[in-house]
N, C-alpha and C. Protein backbone atom coordinates (compact mmCIF):
# COMPACT_ATOMS: atom_id res chain seq x y z
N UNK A 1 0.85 -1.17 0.00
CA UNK A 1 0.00 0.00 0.00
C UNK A 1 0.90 1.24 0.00
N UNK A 2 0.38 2.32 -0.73
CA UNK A 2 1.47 3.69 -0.75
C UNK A 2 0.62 4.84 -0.44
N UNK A 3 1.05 5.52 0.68
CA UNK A 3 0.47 6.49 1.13
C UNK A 3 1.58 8.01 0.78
N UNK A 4 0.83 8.55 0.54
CA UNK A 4 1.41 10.18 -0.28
C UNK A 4 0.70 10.93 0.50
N UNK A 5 1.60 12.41 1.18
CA UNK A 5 0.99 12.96 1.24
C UNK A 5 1.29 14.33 0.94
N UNK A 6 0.95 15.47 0.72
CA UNK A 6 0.93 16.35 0.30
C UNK A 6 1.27 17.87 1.24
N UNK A 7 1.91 18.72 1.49
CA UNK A 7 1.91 19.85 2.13
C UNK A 7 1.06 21.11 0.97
N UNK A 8 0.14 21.42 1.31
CA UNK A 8 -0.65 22.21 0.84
C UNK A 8 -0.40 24.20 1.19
N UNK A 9 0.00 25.20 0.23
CA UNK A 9 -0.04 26.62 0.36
C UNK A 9 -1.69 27.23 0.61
N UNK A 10 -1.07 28.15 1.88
CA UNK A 10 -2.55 28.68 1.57
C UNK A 10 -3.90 28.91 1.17
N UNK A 11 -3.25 28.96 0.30
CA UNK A 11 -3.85 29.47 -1.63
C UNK A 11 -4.64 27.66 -1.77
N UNK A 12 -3.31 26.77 -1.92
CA UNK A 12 -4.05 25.60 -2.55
C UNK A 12 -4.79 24.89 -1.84
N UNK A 13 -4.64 25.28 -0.38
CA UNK A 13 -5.95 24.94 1.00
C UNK A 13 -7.16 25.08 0.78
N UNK A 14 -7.25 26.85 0.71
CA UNK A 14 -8.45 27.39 0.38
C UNK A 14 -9.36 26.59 -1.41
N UNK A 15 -8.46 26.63 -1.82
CA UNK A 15 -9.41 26.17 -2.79
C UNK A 15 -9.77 24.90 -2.96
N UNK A 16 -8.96 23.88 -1.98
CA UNK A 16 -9.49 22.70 -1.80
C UNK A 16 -10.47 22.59 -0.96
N UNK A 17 -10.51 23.64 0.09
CA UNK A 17 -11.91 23.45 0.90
C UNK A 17 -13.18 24.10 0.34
N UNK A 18 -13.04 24.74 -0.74
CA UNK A 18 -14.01 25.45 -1.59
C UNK A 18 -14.66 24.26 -2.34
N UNK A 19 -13.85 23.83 -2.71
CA UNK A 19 -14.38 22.65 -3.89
C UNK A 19 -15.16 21.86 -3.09
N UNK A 20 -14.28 20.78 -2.07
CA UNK A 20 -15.09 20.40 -1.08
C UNK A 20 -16.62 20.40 -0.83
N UNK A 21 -16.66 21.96 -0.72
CA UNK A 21 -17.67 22.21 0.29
C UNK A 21 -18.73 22.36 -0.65
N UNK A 22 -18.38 22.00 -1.81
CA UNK A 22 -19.58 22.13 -3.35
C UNK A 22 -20.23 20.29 -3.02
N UNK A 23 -19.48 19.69 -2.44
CA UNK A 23 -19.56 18.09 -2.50
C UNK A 23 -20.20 17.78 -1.00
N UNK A 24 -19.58 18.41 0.39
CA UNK A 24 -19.54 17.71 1.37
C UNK A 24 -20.62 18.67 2.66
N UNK A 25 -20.93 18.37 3.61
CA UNK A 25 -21.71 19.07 4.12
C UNK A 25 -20.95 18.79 6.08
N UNK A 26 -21.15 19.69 6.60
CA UNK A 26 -20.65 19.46 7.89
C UNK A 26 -21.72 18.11 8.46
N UNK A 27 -21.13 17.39 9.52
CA UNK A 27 -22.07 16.92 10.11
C UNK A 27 -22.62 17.02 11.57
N UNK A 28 -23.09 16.68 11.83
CA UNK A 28 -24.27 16.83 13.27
C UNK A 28 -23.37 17.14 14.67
N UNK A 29 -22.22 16.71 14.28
CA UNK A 29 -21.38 16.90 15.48
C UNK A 29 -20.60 17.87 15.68
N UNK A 30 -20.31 18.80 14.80
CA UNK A 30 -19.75 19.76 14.36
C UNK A 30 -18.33 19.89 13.24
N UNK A 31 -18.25 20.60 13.44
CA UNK A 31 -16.70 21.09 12.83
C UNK A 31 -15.32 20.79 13.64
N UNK A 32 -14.69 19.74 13.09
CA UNK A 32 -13.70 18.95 13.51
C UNK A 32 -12.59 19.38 12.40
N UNK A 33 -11.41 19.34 12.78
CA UNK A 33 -10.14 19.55 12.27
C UNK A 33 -9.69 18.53 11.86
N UNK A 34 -9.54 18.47 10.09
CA UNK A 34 -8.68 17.20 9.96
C UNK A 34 -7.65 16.89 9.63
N UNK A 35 -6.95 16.05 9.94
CA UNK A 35 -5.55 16.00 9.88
C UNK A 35 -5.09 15.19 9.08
N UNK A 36 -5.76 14.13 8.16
CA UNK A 36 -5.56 13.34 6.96
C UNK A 36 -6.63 13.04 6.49
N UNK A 37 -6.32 12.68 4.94
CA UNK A 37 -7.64 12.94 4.12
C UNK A 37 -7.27 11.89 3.28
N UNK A 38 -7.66 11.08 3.11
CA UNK A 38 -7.37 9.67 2.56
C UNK A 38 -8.23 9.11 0.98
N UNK A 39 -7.97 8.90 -0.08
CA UNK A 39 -8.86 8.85 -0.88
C UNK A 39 -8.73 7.23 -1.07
N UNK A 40 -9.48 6.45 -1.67
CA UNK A 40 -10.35 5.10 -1.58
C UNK A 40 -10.42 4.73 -3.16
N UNK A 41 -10.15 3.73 -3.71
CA UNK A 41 -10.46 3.43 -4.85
C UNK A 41 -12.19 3.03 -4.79
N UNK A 42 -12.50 2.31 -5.58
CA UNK A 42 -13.75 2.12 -5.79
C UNK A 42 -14.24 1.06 -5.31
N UNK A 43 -13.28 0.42 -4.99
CA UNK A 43 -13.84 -1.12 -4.32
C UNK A 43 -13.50 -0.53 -2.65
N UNK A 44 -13.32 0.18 -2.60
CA UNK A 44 -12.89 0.56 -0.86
C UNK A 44 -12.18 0.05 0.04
N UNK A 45 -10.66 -0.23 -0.93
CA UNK A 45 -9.73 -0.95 -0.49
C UNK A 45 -9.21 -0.70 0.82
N UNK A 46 -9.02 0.44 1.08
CA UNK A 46 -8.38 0.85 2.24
C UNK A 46 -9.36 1.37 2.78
N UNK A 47 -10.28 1.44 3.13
CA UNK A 47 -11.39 1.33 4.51
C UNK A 47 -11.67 -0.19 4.55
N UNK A 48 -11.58 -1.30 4.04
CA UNK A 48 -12.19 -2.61 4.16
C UNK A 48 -10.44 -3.09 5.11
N UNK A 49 -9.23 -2.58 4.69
CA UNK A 49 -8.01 -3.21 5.72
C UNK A 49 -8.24 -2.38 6.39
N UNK A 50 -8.48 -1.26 6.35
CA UNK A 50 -8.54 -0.28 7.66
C UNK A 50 -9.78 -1.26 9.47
N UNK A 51 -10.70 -1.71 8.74
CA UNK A 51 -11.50 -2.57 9.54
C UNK A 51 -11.36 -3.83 10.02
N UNK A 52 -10.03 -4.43 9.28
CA UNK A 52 -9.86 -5.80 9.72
C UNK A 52 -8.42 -5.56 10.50
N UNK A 53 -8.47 -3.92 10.86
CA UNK A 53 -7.31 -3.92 11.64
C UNK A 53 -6.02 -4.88 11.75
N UNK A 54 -5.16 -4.32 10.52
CA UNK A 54 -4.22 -5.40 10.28
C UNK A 54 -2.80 -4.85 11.29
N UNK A 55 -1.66 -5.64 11.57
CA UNK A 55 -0.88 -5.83 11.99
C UNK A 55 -0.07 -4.49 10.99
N UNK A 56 0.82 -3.11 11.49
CA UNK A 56 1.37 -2.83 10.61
C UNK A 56 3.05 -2.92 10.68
N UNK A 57 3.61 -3.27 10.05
CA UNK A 57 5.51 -3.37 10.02
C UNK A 57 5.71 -1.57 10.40
């Protein structure tokens, strides 16, 4: 598995939370800070090992 991650400017923050927020909606619990943002292929590979809580090296 390969995890990338990205340091984001200002600039390219804001417009990722713009876009976002065309797609995503807060939820019921409020506004939480996040600290990784993980994207999923289509079969939902990495939330399905994420649940069988594997052993990591």
């Amino acid at each position: 598995m390969i995890t990338e991650k990205y340091l984001l400017s200002p600039e390219k923050y804001k417009q990722l939370i713009e876009r976002l927020l065309l797609k995503l909606q807060p939820d019921a619990y409020g506004k939480y800070t996040i600290c990784s943002l993980y994207y999923d292929n289509d079969n939902f590979d990495l939330a399905r090992r994420s649940i069988d809580k594997p052993d990591y090296e």
